[in-house]
Protein backbone atom coordinates (compact mmCIF):
# COMPACT_ATOMS: atom_id res chain seq x y z
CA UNK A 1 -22.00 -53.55 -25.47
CA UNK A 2 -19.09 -52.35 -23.19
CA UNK A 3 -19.69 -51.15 -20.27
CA UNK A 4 -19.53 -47.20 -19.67
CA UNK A 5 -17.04 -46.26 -17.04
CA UNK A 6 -18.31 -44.03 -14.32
CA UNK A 7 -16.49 -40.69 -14.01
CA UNK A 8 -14.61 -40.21 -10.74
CA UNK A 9 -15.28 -37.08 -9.46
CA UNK A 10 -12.52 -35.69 -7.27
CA UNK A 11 -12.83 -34.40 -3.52
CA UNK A 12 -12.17 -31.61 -4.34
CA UNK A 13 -14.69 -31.20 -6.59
CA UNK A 14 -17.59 -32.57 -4.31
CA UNK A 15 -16.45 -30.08 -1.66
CA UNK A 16 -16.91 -26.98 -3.92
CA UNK A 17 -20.14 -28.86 -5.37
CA UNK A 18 -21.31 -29.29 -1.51
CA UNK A 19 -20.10 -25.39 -0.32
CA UNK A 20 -22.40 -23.81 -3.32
CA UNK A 21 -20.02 -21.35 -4.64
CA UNK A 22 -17.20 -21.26 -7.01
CA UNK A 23 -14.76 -18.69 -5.68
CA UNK A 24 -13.32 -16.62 -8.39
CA UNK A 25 -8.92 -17.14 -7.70
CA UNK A 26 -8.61 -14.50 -10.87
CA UNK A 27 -9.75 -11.83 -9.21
CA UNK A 28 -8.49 -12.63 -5.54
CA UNK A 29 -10.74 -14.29 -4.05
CA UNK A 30 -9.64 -16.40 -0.96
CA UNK A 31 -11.90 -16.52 1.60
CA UNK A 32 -10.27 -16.46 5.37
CA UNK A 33 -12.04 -19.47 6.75
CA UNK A 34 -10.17 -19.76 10.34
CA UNK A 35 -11.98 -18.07 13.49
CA UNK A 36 -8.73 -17.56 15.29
CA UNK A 37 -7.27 -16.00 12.88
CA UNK A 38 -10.28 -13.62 11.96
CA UNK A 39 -10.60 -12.96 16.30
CA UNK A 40 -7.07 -12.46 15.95
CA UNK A 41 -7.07 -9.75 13.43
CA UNK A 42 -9.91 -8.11 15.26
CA UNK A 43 -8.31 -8.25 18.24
CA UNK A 44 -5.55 -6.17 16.96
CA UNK A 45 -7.43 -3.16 15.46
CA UNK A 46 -8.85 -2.10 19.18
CA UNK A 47 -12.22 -1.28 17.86
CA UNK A 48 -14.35 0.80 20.01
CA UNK A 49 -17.82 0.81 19.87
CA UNK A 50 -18.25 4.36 18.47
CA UNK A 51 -15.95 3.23 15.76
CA UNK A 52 -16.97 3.08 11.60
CA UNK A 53 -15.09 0.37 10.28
CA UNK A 54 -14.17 -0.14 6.23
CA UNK A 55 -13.71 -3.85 4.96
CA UNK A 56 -12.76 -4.51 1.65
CA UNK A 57 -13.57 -7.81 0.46
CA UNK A 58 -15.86 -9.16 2.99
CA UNK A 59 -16.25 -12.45 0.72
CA UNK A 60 -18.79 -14.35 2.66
CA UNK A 61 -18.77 -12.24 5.74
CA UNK A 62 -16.60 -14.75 8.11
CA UNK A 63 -15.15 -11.26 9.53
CA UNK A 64 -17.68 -9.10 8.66
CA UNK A 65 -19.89 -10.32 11.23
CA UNK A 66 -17.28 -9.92 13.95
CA UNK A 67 -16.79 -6.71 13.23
CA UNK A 68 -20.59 -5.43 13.52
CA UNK A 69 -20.31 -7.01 16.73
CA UNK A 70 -17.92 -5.05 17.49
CA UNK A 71 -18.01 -1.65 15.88
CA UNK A 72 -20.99 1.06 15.59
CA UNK A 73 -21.23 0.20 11.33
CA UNK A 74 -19.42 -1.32 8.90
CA UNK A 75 -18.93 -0.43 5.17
CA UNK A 76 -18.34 -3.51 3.40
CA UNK A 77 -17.42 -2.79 -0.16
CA UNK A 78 -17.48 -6.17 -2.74
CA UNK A 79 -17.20 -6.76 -6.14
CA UNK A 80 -18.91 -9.91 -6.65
CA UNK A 81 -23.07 -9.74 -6.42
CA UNK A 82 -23.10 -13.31 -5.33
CA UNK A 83 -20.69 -12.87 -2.13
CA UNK A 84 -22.76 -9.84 -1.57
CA UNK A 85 -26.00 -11.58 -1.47
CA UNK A 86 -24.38 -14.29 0.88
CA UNK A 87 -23.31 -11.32 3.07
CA UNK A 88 -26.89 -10.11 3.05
CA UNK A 89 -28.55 -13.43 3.99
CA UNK A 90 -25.95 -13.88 7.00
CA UNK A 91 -27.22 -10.97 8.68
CA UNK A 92 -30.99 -10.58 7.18
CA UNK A 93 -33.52 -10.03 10.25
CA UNK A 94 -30.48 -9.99 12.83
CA UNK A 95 -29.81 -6.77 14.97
CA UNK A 96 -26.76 -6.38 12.93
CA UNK A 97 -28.53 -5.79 9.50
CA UNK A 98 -29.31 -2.02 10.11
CA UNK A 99 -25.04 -1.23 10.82
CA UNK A 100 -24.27 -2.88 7.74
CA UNK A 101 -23.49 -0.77 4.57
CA UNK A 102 -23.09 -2.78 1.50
CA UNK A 103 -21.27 -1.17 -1.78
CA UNK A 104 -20.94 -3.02 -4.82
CA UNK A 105 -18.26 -2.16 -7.31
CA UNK A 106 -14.71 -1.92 -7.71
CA UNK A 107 -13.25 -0.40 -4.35
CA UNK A 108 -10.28 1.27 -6.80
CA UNK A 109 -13.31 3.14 -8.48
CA UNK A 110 -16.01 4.09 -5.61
CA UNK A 111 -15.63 6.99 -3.84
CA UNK A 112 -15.90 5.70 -0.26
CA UNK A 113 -17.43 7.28 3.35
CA UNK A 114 -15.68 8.30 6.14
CA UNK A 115 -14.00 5.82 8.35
CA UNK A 116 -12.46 5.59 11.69
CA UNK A 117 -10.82 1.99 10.95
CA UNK A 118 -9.92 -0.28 8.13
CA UNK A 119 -9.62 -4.12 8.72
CA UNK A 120 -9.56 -6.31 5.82
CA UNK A 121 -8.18 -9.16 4.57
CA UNK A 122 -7.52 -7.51 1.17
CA UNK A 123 -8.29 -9.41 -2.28
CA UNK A 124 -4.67 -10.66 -3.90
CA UNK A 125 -5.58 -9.10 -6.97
CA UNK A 126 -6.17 -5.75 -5.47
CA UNK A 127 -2.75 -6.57 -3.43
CA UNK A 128 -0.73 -6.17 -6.83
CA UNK A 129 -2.22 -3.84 -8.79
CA UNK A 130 -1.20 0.03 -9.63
CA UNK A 131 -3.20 2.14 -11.08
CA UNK A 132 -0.54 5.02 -11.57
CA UNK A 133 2.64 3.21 -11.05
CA UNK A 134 4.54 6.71 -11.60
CA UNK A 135 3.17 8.40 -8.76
CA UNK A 136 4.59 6.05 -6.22
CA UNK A 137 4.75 2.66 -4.88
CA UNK A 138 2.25 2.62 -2.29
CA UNK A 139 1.16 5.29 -0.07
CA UNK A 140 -1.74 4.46 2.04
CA UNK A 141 -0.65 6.46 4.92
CA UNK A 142 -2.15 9.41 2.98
CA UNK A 143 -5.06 8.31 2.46
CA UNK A 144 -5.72 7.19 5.83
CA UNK A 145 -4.69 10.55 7.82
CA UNK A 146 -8.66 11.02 8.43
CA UNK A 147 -8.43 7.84 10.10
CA UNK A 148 -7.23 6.04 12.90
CA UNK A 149 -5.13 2.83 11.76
CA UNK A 150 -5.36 0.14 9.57
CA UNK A 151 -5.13 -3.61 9.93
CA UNK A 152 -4.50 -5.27 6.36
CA UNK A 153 -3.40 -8.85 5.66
CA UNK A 154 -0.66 -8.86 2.40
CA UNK A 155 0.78 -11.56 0.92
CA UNK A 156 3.78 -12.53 2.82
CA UNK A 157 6.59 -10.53 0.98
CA UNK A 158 4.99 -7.31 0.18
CA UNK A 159 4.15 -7.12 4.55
CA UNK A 160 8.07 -7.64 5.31
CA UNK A 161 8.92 -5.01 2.49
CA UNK A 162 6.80 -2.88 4.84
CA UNK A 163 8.63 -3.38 8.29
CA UNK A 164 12.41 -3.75 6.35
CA UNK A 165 14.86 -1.87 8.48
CA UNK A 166 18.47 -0.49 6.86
CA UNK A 167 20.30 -3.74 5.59
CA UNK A 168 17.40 -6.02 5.25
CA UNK A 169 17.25 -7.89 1.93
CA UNK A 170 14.07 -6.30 1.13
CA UNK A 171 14.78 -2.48 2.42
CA UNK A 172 13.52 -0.76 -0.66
CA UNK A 173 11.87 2.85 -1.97
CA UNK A 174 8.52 1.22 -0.49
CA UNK A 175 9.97 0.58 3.02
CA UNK A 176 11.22 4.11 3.54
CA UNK A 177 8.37 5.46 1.95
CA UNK A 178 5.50 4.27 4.20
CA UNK A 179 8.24 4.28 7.44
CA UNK A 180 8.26 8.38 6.90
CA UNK A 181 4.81 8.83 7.11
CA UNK A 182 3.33 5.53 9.46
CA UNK A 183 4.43 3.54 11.87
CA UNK A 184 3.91 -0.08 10.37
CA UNK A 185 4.07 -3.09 12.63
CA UNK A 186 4.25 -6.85 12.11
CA UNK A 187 1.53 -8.75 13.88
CA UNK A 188 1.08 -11.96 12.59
CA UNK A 189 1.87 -14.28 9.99
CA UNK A 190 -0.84 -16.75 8.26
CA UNK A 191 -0.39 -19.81 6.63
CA UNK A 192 -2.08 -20.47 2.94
CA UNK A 193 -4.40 -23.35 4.82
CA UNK A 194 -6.24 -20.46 6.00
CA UNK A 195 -8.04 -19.60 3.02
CA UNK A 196 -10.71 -21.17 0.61
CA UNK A 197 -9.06 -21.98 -2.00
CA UNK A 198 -5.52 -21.71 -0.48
CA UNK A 199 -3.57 -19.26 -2.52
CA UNK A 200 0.12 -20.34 -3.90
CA UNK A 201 1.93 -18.03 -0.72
CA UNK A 202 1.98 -17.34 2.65
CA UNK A 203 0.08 -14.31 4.20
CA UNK A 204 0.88 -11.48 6.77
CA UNK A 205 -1.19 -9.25 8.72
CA UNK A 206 0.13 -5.38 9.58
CA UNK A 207 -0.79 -2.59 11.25
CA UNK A 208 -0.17 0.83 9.75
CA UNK A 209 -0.71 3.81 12.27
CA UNK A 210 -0.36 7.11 10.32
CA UNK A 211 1.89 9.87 12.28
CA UNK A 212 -0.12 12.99 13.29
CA UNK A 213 0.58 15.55 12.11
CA UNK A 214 2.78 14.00 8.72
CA UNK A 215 6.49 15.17 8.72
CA UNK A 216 6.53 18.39 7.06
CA UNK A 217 8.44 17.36 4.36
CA UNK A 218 7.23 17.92 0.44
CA UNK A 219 6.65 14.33 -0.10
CA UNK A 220 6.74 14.90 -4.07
CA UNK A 221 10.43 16.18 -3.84
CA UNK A 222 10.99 13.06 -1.11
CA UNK A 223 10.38 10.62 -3.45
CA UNK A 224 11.79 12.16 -6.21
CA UNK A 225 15.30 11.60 -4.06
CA UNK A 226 14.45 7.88 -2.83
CA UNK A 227 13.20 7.24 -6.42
CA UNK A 228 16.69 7.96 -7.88
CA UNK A 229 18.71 6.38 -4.70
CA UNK A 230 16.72 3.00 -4.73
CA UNK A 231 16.70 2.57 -8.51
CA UNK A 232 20.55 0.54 -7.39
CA UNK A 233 20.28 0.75 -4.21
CA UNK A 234 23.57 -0.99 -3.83
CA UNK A 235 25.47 1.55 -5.81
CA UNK A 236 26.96 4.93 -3.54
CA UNK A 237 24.73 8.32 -4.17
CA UNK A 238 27.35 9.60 -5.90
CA UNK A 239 27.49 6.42 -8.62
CA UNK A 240 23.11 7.17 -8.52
CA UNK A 241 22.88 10.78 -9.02
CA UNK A 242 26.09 10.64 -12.12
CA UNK A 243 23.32 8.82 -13.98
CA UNK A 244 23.17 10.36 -17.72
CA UNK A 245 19.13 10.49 -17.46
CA UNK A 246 19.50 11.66 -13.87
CA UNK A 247 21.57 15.11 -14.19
CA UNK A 248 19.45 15.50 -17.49
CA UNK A 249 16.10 15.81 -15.64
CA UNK A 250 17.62 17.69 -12.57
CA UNK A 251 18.74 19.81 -15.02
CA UNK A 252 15.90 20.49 -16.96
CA UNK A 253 13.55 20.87 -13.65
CA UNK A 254 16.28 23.35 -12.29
CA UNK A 255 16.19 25.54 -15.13
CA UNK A 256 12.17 25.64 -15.22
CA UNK A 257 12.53 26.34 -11.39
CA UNK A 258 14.33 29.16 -12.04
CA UNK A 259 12.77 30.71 -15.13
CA UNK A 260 9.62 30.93 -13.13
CA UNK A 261 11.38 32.60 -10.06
CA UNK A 262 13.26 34.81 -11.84
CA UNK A 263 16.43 33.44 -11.09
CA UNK A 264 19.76 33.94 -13.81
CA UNK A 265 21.78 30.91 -14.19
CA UNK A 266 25.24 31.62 -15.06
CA UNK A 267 26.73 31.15 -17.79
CA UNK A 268 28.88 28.12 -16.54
CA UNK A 269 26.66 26.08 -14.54
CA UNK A 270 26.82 22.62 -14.34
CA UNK A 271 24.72 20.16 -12.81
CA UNK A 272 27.06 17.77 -12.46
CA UNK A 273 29.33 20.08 -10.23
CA UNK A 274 26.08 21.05 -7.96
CA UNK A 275 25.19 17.22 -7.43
CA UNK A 276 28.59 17.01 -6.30
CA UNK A 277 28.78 19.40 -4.04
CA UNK A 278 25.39 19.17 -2.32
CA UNK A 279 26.55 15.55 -1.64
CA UNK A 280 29.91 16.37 -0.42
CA UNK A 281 28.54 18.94 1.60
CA UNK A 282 26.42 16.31 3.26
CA UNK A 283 28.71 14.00 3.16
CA UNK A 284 26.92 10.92 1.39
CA UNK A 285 28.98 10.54 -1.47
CA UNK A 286 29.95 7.29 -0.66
CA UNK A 287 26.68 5.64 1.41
CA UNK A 288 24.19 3.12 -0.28
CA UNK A 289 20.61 3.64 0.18
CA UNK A 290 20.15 0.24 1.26
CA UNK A 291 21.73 1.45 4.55
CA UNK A 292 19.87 4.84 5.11
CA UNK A 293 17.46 5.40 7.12
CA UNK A 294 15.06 8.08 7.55
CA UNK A 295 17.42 10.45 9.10
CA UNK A 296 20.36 9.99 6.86
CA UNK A 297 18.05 10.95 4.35
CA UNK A 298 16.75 14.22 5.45
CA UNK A 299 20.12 15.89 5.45
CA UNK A 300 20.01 15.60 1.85
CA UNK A 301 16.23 16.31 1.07
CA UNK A 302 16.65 19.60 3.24
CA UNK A 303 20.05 20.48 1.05
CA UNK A 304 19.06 19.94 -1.80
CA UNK A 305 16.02 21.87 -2.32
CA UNK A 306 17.30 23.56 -5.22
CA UNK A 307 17.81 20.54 -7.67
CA UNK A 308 13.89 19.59 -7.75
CA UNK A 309 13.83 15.69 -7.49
CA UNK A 310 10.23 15.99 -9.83
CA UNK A 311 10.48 13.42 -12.86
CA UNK A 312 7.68 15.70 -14.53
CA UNK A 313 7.87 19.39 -12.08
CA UNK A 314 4.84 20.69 -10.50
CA UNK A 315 4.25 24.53 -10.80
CA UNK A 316 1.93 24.45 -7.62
CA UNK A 317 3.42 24.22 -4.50
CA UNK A 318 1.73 21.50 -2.62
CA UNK A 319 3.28 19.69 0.19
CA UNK A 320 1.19 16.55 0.14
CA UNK A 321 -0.81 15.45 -3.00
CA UNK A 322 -4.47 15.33 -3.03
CA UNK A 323 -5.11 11.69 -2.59
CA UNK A 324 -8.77 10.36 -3.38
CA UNK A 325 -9.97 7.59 -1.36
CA UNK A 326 -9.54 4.50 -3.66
CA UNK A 327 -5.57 5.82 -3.89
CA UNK A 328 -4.65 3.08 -0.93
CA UNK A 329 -5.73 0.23 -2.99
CA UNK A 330 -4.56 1.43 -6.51
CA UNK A 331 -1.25 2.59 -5.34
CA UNK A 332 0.03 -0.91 -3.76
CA UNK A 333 1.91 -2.90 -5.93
CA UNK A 334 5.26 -5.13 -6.04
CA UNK A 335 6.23 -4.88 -9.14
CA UNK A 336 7.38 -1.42 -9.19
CA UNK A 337 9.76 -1.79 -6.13
């Protein structure tokens, strides 16, 4: 009889047969495995010891246990039951097992505790997902005006689009966005050798530092405007707002406006001619959004109140949205830019 050939088995496989668990890439999972960079990130947030810290994603608790060093208690919220009974056993009859909170589920769906702090390397899945996608492209800012800051590692991309300033490549609706209401700083970048199992691109780290108080600007009507002037942001205002579907819902949300305020429209109004000369009155015409800033856009939020940005117009007069807590997770997404 022949003989039976002995099945190689790669190195690859013999290191996930020798490490004991199978890390799930479909729904994010890449472990941070590098102690610099995890002292790093820690390093950055400026924990104090009075501090309640939220991690999403501990994974195997590589950072987790730095931060109960660290921090008064940490509320570590993880999908996976294994990685949560890994978490468990790392700190199990240690000092650090009594400032360790532990909930299981889907962070977009749990209603989570206060928190002074959030540091996480966040799971890629949860990096690209939206929940509402026509509410807006990510707003964490909102959600984290109870706390402090946030350190949060993105994939390399989706960090820049962040930081973009006026003329950079990837200056977009999400840049301006988060710039009105956070300060957002670059602090490190980290390579895909990092992880276990590297993921297919590079990673960045950023701290977001909500203003307080927020600008008191209606941020529904805000991004109503930035909406409609990053949809081309390479075309002028003028070219954006002469958009058939545009001056059709200005229209129709300027009408509703003022049926409910009592307000006659004459006879011969036109939307096109009010576009045109709030614009001209401003004097942005002829600018691109991809070279606005958050100044140049305020003249034009604050004079044109009356046209009502709202794809869908709110009776209620709120000036921020009630956010719920899971908001920061399901509202960050890329494809929507």
């Amino acid at each position: 009889m022949p003989k039976v050939k002995a099945v190689k088995k790669s190195r690859q496989h013999q290191e996930v047969k020798n490490q004991g668990i199978m890390f799930n890439t479909g729904i994010g999972q890449h472990i941070l495995k590098n102690p610099l960079v995890v002292n790093g990130i820690i390093e950055k947030a400026a924990l104090r010891p009075t501090d309640v810290v939220l991690e999403v994603g501990p994974g195997t608790g590589n950072m987790t246990v730095k931060l109960l060093e660290k921090a008064k208690k940490v509320v570590a919220c993880e999908l996976d039951c294994r990685l949560v009974a890994e978490l468990q056993k790392r700190v199990q009859c240690t000092p650090l097992q009594t400032k360790l909170q532990i909930l299981i589920g889907d962070v977009l769906k749990t209603d989570l505790p206060f928190f002074d702090v959030c540091v996480a390397n966040l799971p890629y899945q949860v990096r690209t997902f939206s929940l509402c996608a026509d509410f807006i492209t990510f707003l964490p800012v909102i959600y984290l005006f109870s706390s402090r800051c946030a350190v949060l590692m993105f994939q390399r991309e989706f960090a820049m689009r962040l930081v973009a300033k006026p003329g950079d490549k990837l200056y977009c609706r999400l840049s301006i966005n988060t710039q009105l209401l956070a300060r957002v700083d670059h602090l490190m970048k980290v390579g895909k050798n990092n992880f276990r199992p590297p993921p297919k691109v590079e990673s960045s780290v950023v701290r977001i530092e909500p203003k307080n108080p927020p600008p008191p600007v209606n941020f529904q009507e805000w991004d109503g405007l930035v909406r409609i002037a990053f949809v081309r942001k390479n075309k002028t205002l003028n070219a954006a707002f002469k958009s058939a579907a545009v001056e059709q819902m200005l229209e129709k949300n300027y009408r509703i406006h003022c049926s409910l305020h009592n307000t006659v429209i004459p006879a011969d109004f036109s939307i096109s001619k009010k576009i045109e000369s709030v614009l001209q009155e401003a004097d942005f015409s002829e600018k691109r959004a991809r070279s606005m800033d958050i100044d140049d856009f305020m003249p034009v939020a604050f004079s044109v109140l009356s046209l009502h940005f709202l794809c869908n117009y709110i009776v209620k007069n709120a000036s921020f949205p009630t956010i719920t807590y899971s908001t920061l997770f399901s509202c960050i997404t890329i494809e929507h830019l």
